[in-house]
C-alpha atoms as a PDB file:
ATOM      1  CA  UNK A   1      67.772 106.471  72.663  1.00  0.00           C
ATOM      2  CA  UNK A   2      65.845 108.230  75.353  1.00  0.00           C
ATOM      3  CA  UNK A   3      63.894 105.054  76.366  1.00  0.00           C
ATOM      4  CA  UNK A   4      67.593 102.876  76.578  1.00  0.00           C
ATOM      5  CA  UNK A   5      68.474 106.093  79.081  1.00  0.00           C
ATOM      6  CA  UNK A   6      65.180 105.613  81.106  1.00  0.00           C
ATOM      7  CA  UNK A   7      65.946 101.630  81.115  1.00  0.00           C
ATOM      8  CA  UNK A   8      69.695 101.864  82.202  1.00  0.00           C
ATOM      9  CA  UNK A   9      69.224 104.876  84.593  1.00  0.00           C
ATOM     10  CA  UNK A  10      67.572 103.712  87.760  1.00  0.00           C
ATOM     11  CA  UNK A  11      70.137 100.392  87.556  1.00  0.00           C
ATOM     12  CA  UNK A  12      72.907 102.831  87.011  1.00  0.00           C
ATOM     13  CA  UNK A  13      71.927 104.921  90.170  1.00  0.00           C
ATOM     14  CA  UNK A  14      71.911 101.442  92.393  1.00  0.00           C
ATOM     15  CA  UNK A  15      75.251 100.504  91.167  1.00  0.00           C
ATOM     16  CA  UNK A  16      76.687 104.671  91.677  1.00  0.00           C
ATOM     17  CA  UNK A  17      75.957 104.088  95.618  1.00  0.00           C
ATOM     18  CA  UNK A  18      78.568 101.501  96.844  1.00  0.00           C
ATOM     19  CA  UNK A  19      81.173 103.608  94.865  1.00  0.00           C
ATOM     20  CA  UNK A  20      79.956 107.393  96.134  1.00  0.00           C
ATOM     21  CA  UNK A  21      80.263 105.919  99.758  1.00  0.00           C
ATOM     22  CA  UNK A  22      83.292 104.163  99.403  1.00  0.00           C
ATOM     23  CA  UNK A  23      84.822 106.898  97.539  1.00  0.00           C
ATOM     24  CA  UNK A  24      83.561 109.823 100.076  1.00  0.00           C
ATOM     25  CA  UNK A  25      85.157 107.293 102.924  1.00  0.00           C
ATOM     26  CA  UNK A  26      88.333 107.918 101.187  1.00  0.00           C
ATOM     27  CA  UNK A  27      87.894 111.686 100.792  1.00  0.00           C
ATOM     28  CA  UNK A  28      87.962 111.867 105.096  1.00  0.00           C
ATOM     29  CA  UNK A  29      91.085 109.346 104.861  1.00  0.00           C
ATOM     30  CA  UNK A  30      93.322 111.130 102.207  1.00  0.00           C
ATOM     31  CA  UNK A  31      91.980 114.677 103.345  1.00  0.00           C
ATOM     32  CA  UNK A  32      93.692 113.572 106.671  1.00  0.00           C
ATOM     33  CA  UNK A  33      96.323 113.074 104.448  1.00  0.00           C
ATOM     34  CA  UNK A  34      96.603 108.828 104.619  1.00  0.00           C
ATOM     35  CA  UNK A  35      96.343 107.114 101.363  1.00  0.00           C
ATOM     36  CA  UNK A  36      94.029 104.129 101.338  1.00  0.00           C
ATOM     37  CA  UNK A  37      94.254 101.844  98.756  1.00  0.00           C
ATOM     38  CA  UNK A  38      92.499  99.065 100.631  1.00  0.00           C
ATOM     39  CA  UNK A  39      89.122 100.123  99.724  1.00  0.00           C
ATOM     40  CA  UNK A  40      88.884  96.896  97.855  1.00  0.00           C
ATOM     41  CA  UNK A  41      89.768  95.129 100.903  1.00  0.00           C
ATOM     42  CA  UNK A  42      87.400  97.316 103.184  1.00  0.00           C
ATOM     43  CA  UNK A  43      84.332  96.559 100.962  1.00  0.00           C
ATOM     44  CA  UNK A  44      84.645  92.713 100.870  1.00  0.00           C
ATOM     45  CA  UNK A  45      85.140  92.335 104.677  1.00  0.00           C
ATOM     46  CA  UNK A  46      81.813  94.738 104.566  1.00  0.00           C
ATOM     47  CA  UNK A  47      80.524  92.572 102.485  1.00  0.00           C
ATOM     48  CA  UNK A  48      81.391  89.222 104.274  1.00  0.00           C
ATOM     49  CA  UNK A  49      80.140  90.337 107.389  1.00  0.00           C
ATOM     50  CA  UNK A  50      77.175  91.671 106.402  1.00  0.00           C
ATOM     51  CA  UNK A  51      76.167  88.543 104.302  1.00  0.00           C
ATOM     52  CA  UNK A  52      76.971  86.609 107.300  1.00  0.00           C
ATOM     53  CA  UNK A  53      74.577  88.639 109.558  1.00  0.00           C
ATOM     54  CA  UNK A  54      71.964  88.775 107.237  1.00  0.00           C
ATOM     55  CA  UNK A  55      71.684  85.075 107.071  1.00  0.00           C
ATOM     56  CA  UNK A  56      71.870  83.998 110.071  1.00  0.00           C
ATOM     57  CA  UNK A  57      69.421  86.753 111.286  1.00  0.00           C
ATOM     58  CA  UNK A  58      67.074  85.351 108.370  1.00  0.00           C
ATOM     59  CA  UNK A  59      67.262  81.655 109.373  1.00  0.00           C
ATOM     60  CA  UNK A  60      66.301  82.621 112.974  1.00  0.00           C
ATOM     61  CA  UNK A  61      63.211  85.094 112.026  1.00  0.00           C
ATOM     62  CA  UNK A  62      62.576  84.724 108.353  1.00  0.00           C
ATOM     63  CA  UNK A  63      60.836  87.767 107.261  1.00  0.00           C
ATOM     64  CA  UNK A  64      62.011  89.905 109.508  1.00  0.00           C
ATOM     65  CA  UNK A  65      63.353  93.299 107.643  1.00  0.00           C
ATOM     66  CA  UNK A  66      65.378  93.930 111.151  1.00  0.00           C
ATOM     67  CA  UNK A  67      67.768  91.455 109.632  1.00  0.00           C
ATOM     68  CA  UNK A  68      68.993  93.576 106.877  1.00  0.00           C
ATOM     69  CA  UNK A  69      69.473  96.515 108.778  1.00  0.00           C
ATOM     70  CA  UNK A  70      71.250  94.862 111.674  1.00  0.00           C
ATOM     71  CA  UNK A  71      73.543  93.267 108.757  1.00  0.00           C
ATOM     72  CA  UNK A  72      74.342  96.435 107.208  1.00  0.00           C
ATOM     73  CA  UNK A  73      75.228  98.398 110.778  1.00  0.00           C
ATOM     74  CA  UNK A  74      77.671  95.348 111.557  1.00  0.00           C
ATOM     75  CA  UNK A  75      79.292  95.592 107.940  1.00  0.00           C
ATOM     76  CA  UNK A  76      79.982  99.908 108.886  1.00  0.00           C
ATOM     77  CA  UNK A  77      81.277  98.453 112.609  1.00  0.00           C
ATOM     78  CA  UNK A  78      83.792  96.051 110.640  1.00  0.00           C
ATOM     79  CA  UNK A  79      84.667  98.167 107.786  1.00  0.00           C
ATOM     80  CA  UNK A  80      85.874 100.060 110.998  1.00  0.00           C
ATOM     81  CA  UNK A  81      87.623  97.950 112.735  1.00  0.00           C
ATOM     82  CA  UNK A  82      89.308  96.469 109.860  1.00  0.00           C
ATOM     83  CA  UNK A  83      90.445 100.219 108.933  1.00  0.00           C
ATOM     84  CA  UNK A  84      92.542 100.212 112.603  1.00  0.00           C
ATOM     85  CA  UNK A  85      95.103  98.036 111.044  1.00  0.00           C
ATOM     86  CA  UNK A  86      95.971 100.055 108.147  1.00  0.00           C
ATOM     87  CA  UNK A  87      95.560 103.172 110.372  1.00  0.00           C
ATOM     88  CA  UNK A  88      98.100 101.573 113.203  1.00  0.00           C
ATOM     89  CA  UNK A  89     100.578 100.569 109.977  1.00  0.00           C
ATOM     90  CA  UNK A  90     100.469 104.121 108.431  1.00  0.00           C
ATOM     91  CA  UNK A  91     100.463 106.053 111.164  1.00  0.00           C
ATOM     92  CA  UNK A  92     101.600 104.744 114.092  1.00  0.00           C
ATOM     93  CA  UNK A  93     104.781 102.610 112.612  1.00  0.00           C
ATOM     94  CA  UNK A  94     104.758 105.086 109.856  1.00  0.00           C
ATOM     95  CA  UNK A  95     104.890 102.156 107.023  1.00  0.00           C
ATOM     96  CA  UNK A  96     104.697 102.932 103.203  1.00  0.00           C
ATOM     97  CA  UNK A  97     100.836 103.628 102.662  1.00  0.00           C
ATOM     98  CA  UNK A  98     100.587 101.863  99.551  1.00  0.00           C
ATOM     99  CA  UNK A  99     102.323  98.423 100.507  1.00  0.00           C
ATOM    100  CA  UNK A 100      99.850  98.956 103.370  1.00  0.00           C
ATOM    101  CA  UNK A 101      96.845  99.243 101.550  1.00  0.00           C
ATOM    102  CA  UNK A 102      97.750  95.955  99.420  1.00  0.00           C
ATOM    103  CA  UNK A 103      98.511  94.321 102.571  1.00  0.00           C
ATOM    104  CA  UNK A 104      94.652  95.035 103.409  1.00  0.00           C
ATOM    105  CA  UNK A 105      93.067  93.723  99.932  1.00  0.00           C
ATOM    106  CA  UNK A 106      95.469  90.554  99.861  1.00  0.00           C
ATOM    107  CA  UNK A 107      94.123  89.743 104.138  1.00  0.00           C
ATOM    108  CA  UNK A 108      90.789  90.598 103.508  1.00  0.00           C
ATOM    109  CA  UNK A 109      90.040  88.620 100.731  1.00  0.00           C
ATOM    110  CA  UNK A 110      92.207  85.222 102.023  1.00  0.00           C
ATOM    111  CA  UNK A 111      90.191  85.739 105.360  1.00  0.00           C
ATOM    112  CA  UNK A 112      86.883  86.105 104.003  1.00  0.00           C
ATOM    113  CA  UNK A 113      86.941  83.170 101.436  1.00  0.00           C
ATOM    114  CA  UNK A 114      88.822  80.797 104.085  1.00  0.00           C
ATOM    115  CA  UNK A 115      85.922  82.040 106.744  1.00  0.00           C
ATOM    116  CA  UNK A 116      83.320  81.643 103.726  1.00  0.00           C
ATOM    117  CA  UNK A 117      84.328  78.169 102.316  1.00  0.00           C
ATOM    118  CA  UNK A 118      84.388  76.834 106.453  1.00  0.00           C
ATOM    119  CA  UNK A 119      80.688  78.457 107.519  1.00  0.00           C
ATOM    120  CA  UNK A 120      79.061  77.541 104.099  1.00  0.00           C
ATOM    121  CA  UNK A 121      81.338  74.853 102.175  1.00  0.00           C
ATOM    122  CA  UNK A 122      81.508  76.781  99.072  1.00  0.00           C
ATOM    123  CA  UNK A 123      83.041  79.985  99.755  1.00  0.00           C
ATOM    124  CA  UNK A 124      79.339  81.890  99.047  1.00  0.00           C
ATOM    125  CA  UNK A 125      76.789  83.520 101.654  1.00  0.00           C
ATOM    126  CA  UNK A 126      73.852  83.850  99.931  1.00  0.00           C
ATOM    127  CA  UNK A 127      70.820  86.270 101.578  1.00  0.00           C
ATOM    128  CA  UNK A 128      67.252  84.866 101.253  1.00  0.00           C
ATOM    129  CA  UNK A 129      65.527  88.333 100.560  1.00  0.00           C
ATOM    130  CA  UNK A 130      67.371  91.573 100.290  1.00  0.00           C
ATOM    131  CA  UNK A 131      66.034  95.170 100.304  1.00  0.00           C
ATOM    132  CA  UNK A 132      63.356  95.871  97.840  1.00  0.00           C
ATOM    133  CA  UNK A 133      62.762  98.827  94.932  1.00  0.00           C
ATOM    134  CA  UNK A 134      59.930 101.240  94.991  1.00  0.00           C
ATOM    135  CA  UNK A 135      58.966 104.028  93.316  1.00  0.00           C
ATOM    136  CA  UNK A 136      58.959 107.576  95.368  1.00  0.00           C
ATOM    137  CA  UNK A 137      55.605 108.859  95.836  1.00  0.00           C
ATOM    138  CA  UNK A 138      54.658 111.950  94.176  1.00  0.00           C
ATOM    139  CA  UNK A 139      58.354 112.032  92.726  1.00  0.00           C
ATOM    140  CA  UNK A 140      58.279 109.452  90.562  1.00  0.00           C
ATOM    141  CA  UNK A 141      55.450 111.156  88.456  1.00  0.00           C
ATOM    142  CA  UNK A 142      57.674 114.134  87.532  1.00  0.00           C
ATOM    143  CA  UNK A 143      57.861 114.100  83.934  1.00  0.00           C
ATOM    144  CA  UNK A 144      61.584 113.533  81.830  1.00  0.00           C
ATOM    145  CA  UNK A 145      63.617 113.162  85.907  1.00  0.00           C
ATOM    146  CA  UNK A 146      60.735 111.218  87.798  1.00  0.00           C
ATOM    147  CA  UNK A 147      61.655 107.624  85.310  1.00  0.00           C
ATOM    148  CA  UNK A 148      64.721 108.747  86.077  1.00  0.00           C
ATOM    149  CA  UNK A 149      66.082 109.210  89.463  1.00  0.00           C
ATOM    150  CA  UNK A 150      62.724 107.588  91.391  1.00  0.00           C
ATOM    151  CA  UNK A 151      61.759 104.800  90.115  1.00  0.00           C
ATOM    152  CA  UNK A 152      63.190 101.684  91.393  1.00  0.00           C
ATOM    153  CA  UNK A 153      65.258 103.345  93.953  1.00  0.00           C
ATOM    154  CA  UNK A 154      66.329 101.785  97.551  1.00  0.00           C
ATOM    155  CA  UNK A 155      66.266 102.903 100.721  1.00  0.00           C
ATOM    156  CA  UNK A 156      70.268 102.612 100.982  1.00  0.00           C
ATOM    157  CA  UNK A 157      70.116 105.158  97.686  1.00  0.00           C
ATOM    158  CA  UNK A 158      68.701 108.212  99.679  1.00  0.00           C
ATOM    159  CA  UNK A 159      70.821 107.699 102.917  1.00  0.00           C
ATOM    160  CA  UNK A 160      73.863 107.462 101.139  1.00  0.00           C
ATOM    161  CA  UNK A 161      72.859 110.774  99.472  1.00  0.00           C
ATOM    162  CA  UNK A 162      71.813 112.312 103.061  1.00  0.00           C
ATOM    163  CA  UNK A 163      75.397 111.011 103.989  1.00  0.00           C
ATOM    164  CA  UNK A 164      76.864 112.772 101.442  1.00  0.00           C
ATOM    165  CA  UNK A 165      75.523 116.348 102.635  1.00  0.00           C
ATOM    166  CA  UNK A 166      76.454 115.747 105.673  1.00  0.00           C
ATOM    167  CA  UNK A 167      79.856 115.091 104.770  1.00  0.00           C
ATOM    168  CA  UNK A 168      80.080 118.110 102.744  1.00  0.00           C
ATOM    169  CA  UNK A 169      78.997 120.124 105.541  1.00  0.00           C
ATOM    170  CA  UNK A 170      81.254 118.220 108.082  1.00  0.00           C
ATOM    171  CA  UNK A 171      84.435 118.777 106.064  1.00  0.00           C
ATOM    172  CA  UNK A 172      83.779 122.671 104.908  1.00  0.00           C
ATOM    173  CA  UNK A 173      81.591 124.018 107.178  1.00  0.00           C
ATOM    174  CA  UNK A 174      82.662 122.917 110.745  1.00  0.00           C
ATOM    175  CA  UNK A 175      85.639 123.186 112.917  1.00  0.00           C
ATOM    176  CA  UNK A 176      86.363 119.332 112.841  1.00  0.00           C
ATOM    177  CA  UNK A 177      86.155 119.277 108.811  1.00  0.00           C
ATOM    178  CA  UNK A 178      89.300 122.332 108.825  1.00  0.00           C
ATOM    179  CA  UNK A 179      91.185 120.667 111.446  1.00  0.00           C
ATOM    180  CA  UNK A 180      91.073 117.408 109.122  1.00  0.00           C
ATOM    181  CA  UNK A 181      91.933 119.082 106.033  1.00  0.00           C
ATOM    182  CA  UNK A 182      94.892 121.499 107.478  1.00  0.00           C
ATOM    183  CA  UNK A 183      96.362 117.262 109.029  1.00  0.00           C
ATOM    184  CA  UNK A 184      96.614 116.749 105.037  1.00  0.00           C
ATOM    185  CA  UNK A 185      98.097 119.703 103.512  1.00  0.00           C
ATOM    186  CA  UNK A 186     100.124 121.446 106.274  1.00  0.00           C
ATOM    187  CA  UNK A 187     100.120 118.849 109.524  1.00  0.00           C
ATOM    188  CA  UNK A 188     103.175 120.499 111.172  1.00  0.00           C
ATOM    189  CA  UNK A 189     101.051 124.423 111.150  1.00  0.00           C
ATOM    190  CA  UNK A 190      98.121 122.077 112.420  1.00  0.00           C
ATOM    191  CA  UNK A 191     100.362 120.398 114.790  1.00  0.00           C
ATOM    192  CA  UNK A 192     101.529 123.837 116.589  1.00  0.00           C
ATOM    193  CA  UNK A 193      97.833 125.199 116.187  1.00  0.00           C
ATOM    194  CA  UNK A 194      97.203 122.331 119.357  1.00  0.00           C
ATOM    195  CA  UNK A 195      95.655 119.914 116.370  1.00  0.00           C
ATOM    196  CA  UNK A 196      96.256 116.073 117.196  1.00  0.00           C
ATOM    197  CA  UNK A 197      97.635 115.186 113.837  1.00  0.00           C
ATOM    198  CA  UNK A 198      97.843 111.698 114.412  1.00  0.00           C
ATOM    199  CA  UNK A 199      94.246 111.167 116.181  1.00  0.00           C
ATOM    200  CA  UNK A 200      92.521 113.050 112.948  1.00  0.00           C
ATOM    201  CA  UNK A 201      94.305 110.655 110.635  1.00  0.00           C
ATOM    202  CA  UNK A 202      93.025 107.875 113.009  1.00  0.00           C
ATOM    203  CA  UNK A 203      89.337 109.225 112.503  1.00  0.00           C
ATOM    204  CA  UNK A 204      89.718 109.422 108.839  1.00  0.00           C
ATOM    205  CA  UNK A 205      90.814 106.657 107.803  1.00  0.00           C
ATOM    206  CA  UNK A 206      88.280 105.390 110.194  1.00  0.00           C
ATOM    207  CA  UNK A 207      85.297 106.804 108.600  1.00  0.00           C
ATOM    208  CA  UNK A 208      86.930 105.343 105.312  1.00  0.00           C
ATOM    209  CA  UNK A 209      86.862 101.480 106.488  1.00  0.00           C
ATOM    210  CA  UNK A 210      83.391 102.275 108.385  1.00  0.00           C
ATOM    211  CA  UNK A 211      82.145 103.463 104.800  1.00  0.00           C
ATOM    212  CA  UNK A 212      83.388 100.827 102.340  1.00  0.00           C
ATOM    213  CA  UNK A 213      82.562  98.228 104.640  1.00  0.00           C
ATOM    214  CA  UNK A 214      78.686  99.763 104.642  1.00  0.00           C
ATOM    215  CA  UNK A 215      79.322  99.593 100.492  1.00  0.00           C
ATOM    216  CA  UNK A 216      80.257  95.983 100.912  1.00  0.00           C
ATOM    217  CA  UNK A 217      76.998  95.266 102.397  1.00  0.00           C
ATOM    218  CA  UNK A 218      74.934  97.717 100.261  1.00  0.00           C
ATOM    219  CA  UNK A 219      76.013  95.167  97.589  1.00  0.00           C
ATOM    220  CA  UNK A 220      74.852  92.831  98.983  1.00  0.00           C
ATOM    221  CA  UNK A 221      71.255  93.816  99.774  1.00  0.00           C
ATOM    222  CA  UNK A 222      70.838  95.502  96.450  1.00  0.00           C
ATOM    223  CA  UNK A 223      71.928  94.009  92.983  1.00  0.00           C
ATOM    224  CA  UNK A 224      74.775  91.188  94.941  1.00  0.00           C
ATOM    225  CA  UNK A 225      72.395  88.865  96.788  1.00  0.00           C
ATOM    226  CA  UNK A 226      75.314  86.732  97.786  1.00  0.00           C
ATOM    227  CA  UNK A 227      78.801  86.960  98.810  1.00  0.00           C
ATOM    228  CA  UNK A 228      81.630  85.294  96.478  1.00  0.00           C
ATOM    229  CA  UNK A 229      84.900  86.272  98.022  1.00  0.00           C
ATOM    230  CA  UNK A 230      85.022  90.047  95.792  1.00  0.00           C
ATOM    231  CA  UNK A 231      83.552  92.938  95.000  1.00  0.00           C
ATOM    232  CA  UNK A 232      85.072  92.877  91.389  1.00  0.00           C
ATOM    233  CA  UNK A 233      87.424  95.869  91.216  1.00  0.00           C
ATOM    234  CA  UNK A 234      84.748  98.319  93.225  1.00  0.00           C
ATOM    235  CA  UNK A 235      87.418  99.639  95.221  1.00  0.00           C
ATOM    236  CA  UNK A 236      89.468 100.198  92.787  1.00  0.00           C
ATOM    237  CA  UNK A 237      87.305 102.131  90.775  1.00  0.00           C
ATOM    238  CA  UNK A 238      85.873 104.143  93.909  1.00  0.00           C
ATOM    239  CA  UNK A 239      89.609 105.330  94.267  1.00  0.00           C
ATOM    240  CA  UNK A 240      89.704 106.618  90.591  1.00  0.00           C
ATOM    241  CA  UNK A 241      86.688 108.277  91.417  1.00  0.00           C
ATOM    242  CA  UNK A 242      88.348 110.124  94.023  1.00  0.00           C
ATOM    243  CA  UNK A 243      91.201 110.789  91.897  1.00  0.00           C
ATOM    244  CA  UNK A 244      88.689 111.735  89.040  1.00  0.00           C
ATOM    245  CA  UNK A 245      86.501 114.345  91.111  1.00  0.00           C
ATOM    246  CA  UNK A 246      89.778 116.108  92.144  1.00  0.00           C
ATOM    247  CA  UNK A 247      89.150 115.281  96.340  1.00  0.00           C
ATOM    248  CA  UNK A 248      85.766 117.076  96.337  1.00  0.00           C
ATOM    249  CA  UNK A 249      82.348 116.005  97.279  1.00  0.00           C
ATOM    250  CA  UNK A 250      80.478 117.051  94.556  1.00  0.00           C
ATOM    251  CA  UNK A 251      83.102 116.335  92.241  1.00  0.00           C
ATOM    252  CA  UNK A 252      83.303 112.527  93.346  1.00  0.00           C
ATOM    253  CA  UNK A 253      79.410 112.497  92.932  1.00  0.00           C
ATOM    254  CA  UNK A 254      79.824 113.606  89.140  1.00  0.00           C
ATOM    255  CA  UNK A 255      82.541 111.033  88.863  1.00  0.00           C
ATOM    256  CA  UNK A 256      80.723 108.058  90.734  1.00  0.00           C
ATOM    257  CA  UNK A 257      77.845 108.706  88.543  1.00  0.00           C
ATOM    258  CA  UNK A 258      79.713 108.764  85.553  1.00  0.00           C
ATOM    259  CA  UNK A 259      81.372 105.170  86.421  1.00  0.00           C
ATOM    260  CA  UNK A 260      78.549 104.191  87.191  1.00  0.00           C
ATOM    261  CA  UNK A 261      76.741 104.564  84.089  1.00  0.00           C
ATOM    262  CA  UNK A 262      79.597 103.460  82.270  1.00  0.00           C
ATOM    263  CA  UNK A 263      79.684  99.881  84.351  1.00  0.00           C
ATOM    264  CA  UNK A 264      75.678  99.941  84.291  1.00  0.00           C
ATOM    265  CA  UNK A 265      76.367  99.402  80.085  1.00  0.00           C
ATOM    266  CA  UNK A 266      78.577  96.944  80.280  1.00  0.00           C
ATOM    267  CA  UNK A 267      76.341  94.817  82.800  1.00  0.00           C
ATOM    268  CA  UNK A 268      73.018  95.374  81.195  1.00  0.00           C
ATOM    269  CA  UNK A 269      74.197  95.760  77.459  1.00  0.00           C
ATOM    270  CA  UNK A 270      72.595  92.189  76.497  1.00  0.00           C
ATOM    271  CA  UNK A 271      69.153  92.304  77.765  1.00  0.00           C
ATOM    272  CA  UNK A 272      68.608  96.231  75.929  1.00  0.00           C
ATOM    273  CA  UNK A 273      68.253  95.758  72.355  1.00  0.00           C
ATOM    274  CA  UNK A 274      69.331  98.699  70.847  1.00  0.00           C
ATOM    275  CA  UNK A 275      73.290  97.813  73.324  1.00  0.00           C
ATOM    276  CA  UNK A 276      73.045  94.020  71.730  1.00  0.00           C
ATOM    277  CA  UNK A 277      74.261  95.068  68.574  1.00  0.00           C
ATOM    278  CA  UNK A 278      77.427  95.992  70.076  1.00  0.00           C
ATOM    279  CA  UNK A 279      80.342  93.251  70.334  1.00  0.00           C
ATOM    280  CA  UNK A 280      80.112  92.134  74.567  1.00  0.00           C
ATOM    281  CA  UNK A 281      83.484  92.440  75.082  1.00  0.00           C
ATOM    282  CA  UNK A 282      83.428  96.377  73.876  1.00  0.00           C
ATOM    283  CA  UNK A 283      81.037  96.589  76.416  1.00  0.00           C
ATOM    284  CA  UNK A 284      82.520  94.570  79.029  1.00  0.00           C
ATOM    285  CA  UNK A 285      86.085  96.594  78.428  1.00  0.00           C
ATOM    286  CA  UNK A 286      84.544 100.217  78.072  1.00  0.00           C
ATOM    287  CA  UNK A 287      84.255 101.080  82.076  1.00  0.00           C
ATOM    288  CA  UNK A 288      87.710 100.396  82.419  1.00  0.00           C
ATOM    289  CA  UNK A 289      89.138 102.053  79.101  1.00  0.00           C
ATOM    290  CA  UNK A 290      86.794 105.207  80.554  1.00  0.00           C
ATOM    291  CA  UNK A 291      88.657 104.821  83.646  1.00  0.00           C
ATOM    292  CA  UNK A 292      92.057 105.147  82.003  1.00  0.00           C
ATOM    293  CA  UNK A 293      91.518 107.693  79.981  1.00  0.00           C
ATOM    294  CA  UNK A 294      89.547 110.103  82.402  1.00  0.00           C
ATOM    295  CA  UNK A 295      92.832 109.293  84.975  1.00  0.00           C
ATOM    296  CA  UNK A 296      95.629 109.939  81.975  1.00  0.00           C
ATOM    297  CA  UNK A 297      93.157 113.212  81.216  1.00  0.00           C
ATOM    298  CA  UNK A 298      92.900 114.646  84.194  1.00  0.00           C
ATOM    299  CA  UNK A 299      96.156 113.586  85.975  1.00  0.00           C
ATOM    300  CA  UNK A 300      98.019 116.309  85.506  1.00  0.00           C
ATOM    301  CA  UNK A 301      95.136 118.874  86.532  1.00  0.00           C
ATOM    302  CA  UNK A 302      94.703 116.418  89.868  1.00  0.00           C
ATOM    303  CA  UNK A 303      94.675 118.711  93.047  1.00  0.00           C
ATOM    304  CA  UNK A 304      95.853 116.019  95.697  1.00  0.00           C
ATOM    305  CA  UNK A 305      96.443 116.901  99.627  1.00  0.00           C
ATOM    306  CA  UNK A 306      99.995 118.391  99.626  1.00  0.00           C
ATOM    307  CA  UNK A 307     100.938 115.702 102.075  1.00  0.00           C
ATOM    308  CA  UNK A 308      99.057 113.021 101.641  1.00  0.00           C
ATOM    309  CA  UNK A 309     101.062 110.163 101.946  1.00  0.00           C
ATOM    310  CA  UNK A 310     103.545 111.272 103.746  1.00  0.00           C
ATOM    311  CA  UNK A 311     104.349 109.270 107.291  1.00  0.00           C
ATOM    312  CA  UNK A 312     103.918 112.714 109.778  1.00  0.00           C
ATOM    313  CA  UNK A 313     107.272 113.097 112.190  1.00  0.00           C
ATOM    314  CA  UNK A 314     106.123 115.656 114.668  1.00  0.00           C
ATOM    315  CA  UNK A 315     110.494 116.140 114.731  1.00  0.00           C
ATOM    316  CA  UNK A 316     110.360 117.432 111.452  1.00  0.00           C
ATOM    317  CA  UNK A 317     110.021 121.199 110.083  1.00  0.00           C
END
């Protein structure tokens, strides 16, 4: 048992990254108090663009590690820009947040495939080299934790993680993290405090695209290697991580980790003998059967922004 946990850890921590920083992205956005179901969306236009960075970069100067650095700040400027149009819908023309959010998973994907199957001719960008594992000096030799949490880790691992503190100190600890949360729970007290309601729901659904669309390409360089048009379900289960860690940092780090794992299983069940025996459909099924459950468990204890959601009218009391 312990050496199946050693084998599906370190692949369980790569796969936990694209959904922590997709899921903290939409901590800032429903803090602010916009819903953004469009994560899926976000992360496949991330993970377009940064596929089609990284190999054009790599055709001009093969070898270069530039190329997958460049690839992955153009996926976070994207992810960004993408997020305006959702942010403009929800807030500006106050449209229903939800049809919004499908809006941005049904564009993204038609726009990324029809861009895909015209630059390529088969609707995939593969990468030539992506970023590659190493074990943490020093770290890795910790007995029992050292197998598990530093071996085979990526840079993208450990500046998600530094992202992550930041975050948490951004949103609890400074002035800009209490104006953001008092736009999701009580906008029209923030709104006669002097607090630009609208312009911190701008920024936070900002950082969300900027975020998924760096998960997109974190994909990619990782465990991906080549874009197909999806990011099967990522978003998805990023926002029932959310959901699942009750809006919190910390919490969505338990959650992420905990999907993780449970997806890890399912991917890696047939090359680990002692997960073989089990039927691969079990297997295949179990991170989404986790996922409902967890949701149905803890819906009712769910702690959401009190207005998140909800179009602000600056006329209203």
């Amino acid at each position: 048992m312990w050496t199946t946990i050693q084998q599906i850890a370190p692949y369980a921590i790569i796969f936990t990254i694209p959904l922590l920083i997709t899921a903290l992205g939409a901590l800032f956005s429903e803090r602010s108090g916009v819903v953004n179901i469009g994560l899926e969306g976000l992360m496949v236009v991330g993970s377009f663009s940064g596929a089609l960075v990284i190999m054009k970069m790599q055709e001009a100067m093969p070898g270069d590690p530039k190329a997958i650095w460049i690839g992955l700040i153009v996926a976070t400027l994207v992810g960004l820009l993408f997020s305006l149009l959702h942010a403009f819908a929800s807030i500006n023309l106050s449209a229903n947040q939800i049809i919004s959010g499908t809006a941005i998973n049904m564009i993204a994907g038609a726009i990324t495939v029809f861009l895909a199957r015209n630059i390529t001719g088969s609707g995939n960008i593969r990468i030539s080299n992506g970023l590659r594992p190493f074990d943490v000096p020093f770290l890795s030799d910790i007995p029992v934790i050292g197998s598990l949490f530093f071996t085979k880790t990526y840079s993208t691992t450990w500046i998600v993680l530094i992202i992550l503190i930041i975050s948490t100190i951004a949103l609890y600890k400074t002035p800009f993290g209490l104006r953001l949360r008092a736009c999701g729970e009580h906008p029209h007290a923030a709104e006669a405090a002097g607090i630009s309601v609208r312009k911190m729901r701008y920024i936070g659904v900002m950082i969300s695209g900027a975020f998924s669309g760096l998960a997109g390409a974190i994909i990619i360089v990782t465990f991906g290697g080549e874009f197909s048009g999806t990011v099967a379900g990522l978003g998805f289960l990023a926002l029932a991580s959310l959901i699942f860690g009750q809006w919190k940092p910390l919490g969505i780090l338990g959650a992420t980790l905990f999907f993780g794992f449970a997806s890890t299983i399912a991917n890696v069940s047939q090359v680990i003998p002692s997960l073989a025996l089990f039927p691969p459909v079990i297997l295949k099924v179990f991170p989404y059967v986790v996922t409902l459950v967890a949701l149905i468990i803890f819906s009712k204890s769910s702690q959401a922004p009190k207005a998140v959601g909800e179009p602000f009218d600056s006329g209203k009391r």
